[in-house]
Structures are given as structure tokens and as C-alpha cells.
C-alpha atoms as a PDB file:
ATOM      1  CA  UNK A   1       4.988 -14.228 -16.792  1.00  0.00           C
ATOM      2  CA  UNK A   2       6.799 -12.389 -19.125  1.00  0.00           C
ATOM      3  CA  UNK A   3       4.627  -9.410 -18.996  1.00  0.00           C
ATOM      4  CA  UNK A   4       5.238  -9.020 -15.718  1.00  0.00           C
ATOM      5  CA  UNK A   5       9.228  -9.223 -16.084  1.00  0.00           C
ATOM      6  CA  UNK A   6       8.291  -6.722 -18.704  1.00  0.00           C
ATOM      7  CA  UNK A   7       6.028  -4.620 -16.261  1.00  0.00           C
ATOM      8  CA  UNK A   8       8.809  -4.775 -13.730  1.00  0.00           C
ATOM      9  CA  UNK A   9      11.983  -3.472 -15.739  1.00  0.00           C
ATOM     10  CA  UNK A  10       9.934  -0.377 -16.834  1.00  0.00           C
ATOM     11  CA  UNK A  11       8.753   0.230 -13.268  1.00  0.00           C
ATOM     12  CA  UNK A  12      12.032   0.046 -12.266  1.00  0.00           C
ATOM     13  CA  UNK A  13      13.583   2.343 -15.131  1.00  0.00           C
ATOM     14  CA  UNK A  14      11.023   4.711 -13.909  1.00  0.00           C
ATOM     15  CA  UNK A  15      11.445   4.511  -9.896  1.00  0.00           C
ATOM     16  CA  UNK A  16      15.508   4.476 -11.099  1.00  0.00           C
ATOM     17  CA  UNK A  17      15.033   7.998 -13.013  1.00  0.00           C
ATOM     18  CA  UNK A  18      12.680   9.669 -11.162  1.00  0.00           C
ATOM     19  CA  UNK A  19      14.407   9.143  -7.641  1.00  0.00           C
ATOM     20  CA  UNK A  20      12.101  10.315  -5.828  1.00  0.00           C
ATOM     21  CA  UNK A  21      10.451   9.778  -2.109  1.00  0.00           C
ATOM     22  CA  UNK A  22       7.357  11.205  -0.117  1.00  0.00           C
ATOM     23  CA  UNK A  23       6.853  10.841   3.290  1.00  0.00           C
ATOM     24  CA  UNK A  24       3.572   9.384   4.409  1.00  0.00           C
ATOM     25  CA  UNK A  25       0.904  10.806   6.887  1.00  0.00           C
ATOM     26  CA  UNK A  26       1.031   8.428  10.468  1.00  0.00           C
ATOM     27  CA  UNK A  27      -1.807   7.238  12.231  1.00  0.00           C
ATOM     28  CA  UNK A  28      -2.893   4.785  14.525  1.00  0.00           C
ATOM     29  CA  UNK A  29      -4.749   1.891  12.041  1.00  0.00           C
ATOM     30  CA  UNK A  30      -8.360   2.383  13.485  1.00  0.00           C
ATOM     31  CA  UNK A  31      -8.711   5.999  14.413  1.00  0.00           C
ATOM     32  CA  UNK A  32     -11.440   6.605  16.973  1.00  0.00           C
ATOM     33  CA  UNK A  33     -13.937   8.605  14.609  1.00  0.00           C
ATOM     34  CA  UNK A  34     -14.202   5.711  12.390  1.00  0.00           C
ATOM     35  CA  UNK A  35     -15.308   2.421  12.285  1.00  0.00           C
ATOM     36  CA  UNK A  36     -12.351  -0.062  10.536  1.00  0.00           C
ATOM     37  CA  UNK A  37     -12.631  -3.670  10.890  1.00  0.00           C
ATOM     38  CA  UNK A  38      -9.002  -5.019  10.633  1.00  0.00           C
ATOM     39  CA  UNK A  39      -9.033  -8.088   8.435  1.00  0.00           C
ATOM     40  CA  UNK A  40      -5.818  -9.769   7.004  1.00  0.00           C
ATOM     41  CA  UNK A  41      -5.337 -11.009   3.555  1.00  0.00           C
ATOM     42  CA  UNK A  42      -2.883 -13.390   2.194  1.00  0.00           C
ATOM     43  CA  UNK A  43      -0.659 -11.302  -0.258  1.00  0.00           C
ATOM     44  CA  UNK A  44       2.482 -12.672  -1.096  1.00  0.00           C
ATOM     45  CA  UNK A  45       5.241 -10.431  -1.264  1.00  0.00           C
ATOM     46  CA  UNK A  46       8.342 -11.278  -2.521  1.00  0.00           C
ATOM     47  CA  UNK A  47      11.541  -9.864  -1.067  1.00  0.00           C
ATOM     48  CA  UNK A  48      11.530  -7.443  -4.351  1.00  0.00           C
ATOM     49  CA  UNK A  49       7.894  -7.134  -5.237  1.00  0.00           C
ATOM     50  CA  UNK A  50       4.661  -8.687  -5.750  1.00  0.00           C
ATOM     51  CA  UNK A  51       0.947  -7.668  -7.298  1.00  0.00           C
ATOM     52  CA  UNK A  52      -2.226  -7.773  -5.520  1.00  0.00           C
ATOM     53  CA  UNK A  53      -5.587  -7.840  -6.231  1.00  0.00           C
ATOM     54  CA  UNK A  54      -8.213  -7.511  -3.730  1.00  0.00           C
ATOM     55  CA  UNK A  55     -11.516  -6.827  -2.648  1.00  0.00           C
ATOM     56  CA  UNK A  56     -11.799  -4.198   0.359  1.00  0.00           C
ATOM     57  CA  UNK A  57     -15.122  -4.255   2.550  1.00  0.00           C
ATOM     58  CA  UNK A  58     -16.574  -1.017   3.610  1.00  0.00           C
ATOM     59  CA  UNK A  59     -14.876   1.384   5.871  1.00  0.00           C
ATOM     60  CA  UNK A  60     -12.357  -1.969   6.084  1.00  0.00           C
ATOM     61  CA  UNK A  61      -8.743  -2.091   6.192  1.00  0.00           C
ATOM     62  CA  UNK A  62      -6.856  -5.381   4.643  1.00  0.00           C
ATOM     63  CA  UNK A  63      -3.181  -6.225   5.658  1.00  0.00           C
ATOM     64  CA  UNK A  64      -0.741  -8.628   4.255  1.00  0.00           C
ATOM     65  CA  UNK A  65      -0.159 -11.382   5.968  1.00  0.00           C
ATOM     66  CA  UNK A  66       3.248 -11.467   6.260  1.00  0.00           C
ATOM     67  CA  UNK A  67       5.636  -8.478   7.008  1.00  0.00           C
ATOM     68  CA  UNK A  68       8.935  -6.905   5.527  1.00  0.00           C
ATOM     69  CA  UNK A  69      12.054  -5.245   7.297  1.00  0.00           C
ATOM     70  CA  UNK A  70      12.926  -1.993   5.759  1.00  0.00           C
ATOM     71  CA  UNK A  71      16.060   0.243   6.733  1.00  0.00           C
ATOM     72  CA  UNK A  72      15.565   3.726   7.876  1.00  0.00           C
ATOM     73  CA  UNK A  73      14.842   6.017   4.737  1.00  0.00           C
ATOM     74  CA  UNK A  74      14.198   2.952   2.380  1.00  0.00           C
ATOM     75  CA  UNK A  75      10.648   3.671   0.431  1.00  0.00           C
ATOM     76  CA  UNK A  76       8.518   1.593  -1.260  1.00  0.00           C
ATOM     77  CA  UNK A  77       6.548   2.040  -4.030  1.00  0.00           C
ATOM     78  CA  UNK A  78       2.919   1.169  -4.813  1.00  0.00           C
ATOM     79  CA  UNK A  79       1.229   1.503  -7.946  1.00  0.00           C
ATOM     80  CA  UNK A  80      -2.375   0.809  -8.067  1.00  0.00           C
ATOM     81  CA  UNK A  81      -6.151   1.161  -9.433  1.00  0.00           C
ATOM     82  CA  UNK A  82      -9.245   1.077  -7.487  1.00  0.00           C
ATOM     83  CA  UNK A  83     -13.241   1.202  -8.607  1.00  0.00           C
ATOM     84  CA  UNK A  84     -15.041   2.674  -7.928  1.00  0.00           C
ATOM     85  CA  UNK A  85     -12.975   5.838  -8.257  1.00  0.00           C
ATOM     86  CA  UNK A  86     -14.481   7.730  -6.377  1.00  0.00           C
ATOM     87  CA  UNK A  87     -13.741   5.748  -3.035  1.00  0.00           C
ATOM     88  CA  UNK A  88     -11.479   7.525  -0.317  1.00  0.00           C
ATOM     89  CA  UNK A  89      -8.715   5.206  -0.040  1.00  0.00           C
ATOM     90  CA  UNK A  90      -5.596   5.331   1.976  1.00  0.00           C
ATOM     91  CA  UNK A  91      -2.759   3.044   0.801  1.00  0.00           C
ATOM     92  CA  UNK A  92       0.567   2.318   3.406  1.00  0.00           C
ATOM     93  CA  UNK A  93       2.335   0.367   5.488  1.00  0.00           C
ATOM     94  CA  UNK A  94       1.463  -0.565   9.020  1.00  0.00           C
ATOM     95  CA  UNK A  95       4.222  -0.371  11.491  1.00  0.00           C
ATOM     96  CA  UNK A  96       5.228  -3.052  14.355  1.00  0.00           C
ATOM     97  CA  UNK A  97       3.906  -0.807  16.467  1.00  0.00           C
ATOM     98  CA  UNK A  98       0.509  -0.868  14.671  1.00  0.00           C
ATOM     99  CA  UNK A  99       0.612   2.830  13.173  1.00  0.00           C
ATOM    100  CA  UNK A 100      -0.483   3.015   9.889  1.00  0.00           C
ATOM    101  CA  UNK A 101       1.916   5.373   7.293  1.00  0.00           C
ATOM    102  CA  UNK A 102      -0.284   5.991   4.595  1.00  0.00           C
ATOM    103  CA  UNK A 103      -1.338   8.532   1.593  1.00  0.00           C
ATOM    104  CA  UNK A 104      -4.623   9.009   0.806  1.00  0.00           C
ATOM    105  CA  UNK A 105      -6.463   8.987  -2.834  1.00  0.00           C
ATOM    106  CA  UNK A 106      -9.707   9.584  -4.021  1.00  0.00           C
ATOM    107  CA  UNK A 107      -9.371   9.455  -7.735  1.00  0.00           C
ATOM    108  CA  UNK A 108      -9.208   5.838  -8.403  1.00  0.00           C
ATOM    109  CA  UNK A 109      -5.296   6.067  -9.375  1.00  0.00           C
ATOM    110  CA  UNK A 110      -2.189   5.460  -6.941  1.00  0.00           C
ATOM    111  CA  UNK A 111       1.415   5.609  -8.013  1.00  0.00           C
ATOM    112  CA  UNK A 112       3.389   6.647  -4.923  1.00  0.00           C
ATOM    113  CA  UNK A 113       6.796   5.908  -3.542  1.00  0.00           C
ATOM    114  CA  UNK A 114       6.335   6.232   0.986  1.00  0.00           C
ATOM    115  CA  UNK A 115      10.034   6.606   2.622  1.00  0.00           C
ATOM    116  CA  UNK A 116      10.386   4.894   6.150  1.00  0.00           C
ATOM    117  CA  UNK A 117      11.621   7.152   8.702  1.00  0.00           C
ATOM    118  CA  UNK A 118      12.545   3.737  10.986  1.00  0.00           C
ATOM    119  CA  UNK A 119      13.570   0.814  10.782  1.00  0.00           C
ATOM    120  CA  UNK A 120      11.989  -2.548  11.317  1.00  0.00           C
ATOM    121  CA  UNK A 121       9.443  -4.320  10.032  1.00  0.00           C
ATOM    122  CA  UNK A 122       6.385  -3.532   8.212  1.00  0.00           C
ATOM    123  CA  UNK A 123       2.829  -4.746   6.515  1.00  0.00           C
ATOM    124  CA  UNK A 124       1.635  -3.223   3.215  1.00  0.00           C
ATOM    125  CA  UNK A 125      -1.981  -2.319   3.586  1.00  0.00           C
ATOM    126  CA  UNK A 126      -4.815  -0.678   1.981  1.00  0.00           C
ATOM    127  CA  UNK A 127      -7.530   1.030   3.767  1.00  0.00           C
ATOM    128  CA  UNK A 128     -11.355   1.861   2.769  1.00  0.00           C
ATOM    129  CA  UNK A 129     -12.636   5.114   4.063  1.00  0.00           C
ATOM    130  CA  UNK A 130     -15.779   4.722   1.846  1.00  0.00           C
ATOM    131  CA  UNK A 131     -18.955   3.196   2.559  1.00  0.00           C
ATOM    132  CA  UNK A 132     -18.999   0.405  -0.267  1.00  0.00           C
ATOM    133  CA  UNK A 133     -16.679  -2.068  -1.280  1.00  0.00           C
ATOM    134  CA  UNK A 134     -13.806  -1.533  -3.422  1.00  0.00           C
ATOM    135  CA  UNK A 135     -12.097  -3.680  -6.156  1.00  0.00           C
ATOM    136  CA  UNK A 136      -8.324  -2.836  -5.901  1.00  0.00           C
ATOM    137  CA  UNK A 137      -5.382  -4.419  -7.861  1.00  0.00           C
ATOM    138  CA  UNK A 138      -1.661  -3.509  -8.453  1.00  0.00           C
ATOM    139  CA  UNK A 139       1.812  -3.595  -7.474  1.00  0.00           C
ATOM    140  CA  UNK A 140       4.063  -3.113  -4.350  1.00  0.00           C
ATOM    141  CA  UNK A 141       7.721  -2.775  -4.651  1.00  0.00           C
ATOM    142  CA  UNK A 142      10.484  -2.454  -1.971  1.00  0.00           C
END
């Protein structure tokens, strides 16, 4: 526990200096050209943050179960590893309306901050473009 309060005040001290946002690519979750089965995992998420750690099927998208408002031009920031690295994996936050706001990786590292250009409510989720399963832990913070 206390490596986590640890892990937490130094990932805040960074997000704090660093102050900075990217806007996410949009898409509809399952995009016609590829095959996504939608499954949805029980990650809890505190109001502040919360770690994950996950397996992700094969050209597979997982979802939290439960969802989070945000304010228009709030971000949140995800910091995560994946193997094996060399997986194509998109990593976001699915929309009420069901469109996915995401940034893709292939390098088995993710440590980006997405800014929400609405508000309402949203589901962190992590999507497999590969065609084996990936191992994926980390951090989400909002």
C-alpha cells in the first residue's frame, strides 16, 4: 500500500509539472474493417485513480465496468506496459455515445495524458489490434 501512495505522489508531481494534454484520435469502438469482440472487465476505478492489470484477447477490446463523468477539457492520464511489445494497442476512453477516444502504441510502453473535448461520462478501455493476446498492467488517473 504504501508503494502505491508512493507511486501516486510522484505521478502526480510529474502530471503537476509537465501540464500537459493530447487530444485523442475518435472512432466508433468496432470499426467495420476489423473484427473486435467487446468484452467488459471489472476494473475498479476510484474517483482519483486506480491500477489495472489485465489480459486482452486477440483483436479484443476490454472496458471497465463502471464509468466516470469528466468536464469538458479535463484529461486523464494512463500509464501502462504491455507484452508482448510488439502488439498494436490502442488505449482510451469510450464515450456514452460508444465512440472510442484513443492513442495508439506499438512499443510495449504507454504514458499519455487524453483531454475530453465533452462532457459526460466515460469508460477507460484498452483495445487489441494484434492477433495474440496481450498481458497489460498499469495505472489510470483522472
Amino acid at each position: 500500500m504504501r508503494v502505491k501512495k508512493i507511486f501516486g505522489s510522484i505521478l502526480a508531481g510529474v502530471l503537476i509539472v509537465s501540464g500537459v494534454g493530447m487530444s485523442a484520435n475518435a472512432a466508433d469502438i468496432a470499426p467495420k474493417n476489423v473484427e473486435h469482440r467487446d468484452h467488459v472487465i471489472e476494473l475498479s476505478l476510484e474517483r482519483a485513480s486506480g491500477s489495472f492489470n489485465m489480459t486482452v484477447p486477440a483483436k479484443s477490446i476490454l472496458r471497465a465496468d463502471k464509468s466516470f463523468p469528466l468536464e469538458a477539457g479535463e484529461t486523464v492520464t494512463i500509464k501502462a506496459t504491455y507484452s508482448p511489445f510488439s502488439a498494436s494497442v490502442d488505449f482510451g476512453l469510450v464515450d456514452s455515445k460508444g465512440k472510442f477516444h484513443y492513442l495508439t502504441v506499438n512499443n510495449g510502453t504507454f504514458d499519455k495524458t487524453i483531454k475530453v473535448d465533452t462532457r459526460g461520462n466515460y469508460v477507460f478501455a484498452v483495445r487489441n489490434n494484434s492477433s495474440q493476446s496481450i498481458s497489460v498492467s498499469g495505472y489510470v488517473k483522472y
